[in-house]
Protein backbone atom coordinates (compact mmCIF):
# COMPACT_ATOMS: atom_id res chain seq x y z
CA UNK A 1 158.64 31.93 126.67
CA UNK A 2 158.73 32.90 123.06
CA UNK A 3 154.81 33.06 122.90
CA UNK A 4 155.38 35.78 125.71
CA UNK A 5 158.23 37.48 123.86
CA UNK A 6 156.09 37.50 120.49
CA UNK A 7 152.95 38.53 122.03
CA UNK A 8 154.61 41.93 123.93
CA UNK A 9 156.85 42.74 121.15
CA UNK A 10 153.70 42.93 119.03
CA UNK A 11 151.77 44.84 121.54
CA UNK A 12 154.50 47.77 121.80
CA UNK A 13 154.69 48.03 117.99
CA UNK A 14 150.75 48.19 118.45
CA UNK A 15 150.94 50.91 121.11
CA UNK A 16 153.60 52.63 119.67
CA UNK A 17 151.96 52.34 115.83
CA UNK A 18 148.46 54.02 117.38
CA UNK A 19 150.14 56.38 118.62
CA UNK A 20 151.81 57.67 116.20
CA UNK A 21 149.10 56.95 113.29
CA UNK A 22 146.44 58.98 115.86
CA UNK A 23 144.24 61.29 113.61
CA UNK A 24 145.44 60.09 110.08
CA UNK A 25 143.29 58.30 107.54
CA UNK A 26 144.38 54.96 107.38
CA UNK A 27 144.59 52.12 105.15
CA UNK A 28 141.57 49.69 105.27
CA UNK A 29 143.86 46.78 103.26
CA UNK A 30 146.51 47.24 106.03
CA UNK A 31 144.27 46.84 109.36
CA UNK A 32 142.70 44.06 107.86
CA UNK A 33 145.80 42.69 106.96
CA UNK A 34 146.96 43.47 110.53
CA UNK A 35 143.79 42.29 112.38
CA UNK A 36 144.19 38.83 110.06
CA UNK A 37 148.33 38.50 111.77
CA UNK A 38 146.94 38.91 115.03
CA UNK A 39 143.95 36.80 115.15
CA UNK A 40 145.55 34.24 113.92
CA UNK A 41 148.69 34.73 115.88
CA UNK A 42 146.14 34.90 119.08
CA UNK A 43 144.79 31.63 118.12
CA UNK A 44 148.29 29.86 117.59
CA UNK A 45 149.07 31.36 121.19
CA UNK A 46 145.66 29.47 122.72
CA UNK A 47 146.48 26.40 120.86
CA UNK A 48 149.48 26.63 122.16
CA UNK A 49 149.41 27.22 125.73
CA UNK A 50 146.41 24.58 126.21
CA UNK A 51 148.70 21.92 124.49
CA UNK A 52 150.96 22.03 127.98
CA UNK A 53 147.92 21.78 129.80
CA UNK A 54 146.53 18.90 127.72
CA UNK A 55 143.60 20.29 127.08
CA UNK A 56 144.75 19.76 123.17
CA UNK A 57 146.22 17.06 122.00
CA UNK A 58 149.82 18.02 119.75
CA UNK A 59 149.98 15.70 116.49
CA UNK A 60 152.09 18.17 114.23
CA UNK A 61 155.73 18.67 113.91
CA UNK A 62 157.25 21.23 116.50
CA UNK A 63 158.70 23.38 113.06
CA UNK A 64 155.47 23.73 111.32
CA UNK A 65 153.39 24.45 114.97
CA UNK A 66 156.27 27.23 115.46
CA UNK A 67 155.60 28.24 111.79
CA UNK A 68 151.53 28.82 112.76
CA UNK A 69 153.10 31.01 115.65
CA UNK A 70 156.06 32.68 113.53
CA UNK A 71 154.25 33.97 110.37
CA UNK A 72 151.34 35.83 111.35
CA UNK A 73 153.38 37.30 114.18
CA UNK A 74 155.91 38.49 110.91
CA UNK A 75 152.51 39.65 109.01
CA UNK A 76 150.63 41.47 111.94
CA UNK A 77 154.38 43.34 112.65
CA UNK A 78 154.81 44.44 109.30
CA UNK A 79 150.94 45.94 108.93
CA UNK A 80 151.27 47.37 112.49
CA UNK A 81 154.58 49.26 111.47
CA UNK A 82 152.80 50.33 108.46
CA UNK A 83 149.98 51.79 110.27
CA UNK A 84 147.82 49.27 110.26
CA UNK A 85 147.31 49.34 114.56
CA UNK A 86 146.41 52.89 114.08
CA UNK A 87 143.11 51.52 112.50
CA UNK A 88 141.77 50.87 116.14
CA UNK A 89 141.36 54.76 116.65
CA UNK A 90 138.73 55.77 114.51
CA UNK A 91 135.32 53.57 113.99
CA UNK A 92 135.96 51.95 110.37
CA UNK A 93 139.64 51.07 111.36
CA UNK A 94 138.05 49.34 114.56
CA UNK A 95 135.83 47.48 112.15
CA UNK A 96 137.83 46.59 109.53
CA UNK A 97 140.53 44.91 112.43
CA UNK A 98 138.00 43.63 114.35
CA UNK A 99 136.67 41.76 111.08
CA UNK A 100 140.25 40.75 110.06
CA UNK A 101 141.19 39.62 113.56
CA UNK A 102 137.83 37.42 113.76
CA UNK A 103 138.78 36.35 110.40
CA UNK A 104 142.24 35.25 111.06
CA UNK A 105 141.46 33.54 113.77
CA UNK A 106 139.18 31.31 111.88
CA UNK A 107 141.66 30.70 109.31
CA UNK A 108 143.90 29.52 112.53
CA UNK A 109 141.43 27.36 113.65
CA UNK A 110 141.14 25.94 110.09
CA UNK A 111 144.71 25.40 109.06
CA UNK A 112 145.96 23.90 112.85
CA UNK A 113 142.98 21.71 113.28
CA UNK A 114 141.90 20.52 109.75
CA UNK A 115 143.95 21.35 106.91
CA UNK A 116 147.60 20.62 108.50
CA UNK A 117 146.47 18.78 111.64
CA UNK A 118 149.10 19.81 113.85
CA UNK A 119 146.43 19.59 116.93
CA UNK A 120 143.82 17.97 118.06
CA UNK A 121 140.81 19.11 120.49
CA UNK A 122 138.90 16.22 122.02
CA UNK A 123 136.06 17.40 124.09
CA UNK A 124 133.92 19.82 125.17
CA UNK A 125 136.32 22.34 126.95
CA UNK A 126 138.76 22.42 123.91
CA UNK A 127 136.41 22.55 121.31
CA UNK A 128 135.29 26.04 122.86
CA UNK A 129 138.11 26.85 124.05
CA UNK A 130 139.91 26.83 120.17
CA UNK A 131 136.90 27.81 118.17
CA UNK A 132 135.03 30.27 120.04
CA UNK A 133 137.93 33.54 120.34
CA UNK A 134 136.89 34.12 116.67
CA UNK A 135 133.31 35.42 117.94
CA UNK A 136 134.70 36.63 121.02
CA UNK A 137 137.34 38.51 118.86
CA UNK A 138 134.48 40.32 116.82
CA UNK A 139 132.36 40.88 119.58
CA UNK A 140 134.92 43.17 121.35
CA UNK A 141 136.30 44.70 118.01
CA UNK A 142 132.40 46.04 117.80
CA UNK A 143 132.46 46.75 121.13
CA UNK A 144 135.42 49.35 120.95
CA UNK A 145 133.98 50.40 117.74
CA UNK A 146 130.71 51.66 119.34
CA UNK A 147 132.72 53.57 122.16
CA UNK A 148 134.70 55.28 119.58
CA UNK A 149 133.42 58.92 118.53
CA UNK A 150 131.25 59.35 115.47
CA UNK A 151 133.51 60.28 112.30
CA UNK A 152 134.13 64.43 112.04
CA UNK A 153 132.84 64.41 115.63
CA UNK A 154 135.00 65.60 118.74
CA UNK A 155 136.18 63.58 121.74
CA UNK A 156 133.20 66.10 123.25
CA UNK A 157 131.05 64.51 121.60
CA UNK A 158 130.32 68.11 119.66
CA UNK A 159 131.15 67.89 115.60
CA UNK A 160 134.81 69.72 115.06
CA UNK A 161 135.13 73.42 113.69
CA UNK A 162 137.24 74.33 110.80
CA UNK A 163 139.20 77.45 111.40
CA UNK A 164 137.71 79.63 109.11
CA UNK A 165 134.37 78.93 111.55
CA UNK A 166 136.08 79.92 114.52
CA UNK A 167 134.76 83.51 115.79
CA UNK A 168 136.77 85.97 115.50
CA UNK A 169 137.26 88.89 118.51
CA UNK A 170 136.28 92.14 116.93
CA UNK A 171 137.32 95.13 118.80
């Protein structure tokens, strides 16, 4: 329930921060920094929801596995309120999330698995199911980035006209 109540809180503020961020420049640092929160949050959610299933075995305490869900979820809210989801919009905010969000969800991988060892994944099945959303992560962040419109072009696919090129009526 929480991982539900995590994931589509942070997918309104994502929504709602593209939205509003549409056609502004926007901060490289911060949709990194956003991409980073959610991969990593997106792993934690995997790891988490195969546990029940036993797919992965749980060897960590419950308050540091809820701290692997909690603080990326805090770190990709506060870049997507600063305008970090409004990255996904042009072609080197898609890139610089989609690397962040591959990124992050290596470090996820890293910290549960290795460094803190709060799972485990015997097998076959879990060991692709935990370490291969990093590539699939990057994959469809350069995916969306090549359906994206060229930089100073139009959704038309035409480049975009300053006023003072527009053509003026003369009567």
């Amino acid at each position: 329930m929480l991982c539900c109540l995590i994931g589509g809180g942070l997918l309104a503020l994502v929504a709602r921060s593209a939205r509003r961020r549409a056609g502004r420049p926007h901060n490289p640092l911060v949709a990194v920094l956003f991409g980073l929160g959610a991969g990593m949050l997106v792993e934690a959610l995997i790891v988490s929801i195969l546990a029940p299933m036993a797919v992965v075995h749980v060897t960590g305490p419950l308050a540091a596995r809820l701290a692997l869900l909690v603080g990326p979820a805090v770190v990709a809210t506060v870049a997507g309120a600063a305008g970090g989801a409004g990255g996904v919009l042009s072609r080197p905010g898609a890139t610089a999330v989609a690397v962040g969000t591959a990124a992050g969800a290596l470090a996820a991988e890293e910290l549960d698995l290795h460094a803190f060892r709060l799972h485990s994944a015997p097998g076959l099945v879990a060991g692709l199911a935990v370490h291969l959303p990093a590539f699939l992560f990057l994959a469809a962040g350069l995916v969306w980035r090549a359906r994206l419109p060229e930089e100073g072009e139009s959704d038309a696919g035409g480049p975009t006209r300053c006023p003072e090129h527009r053509v003026r009526r003369v009567r």
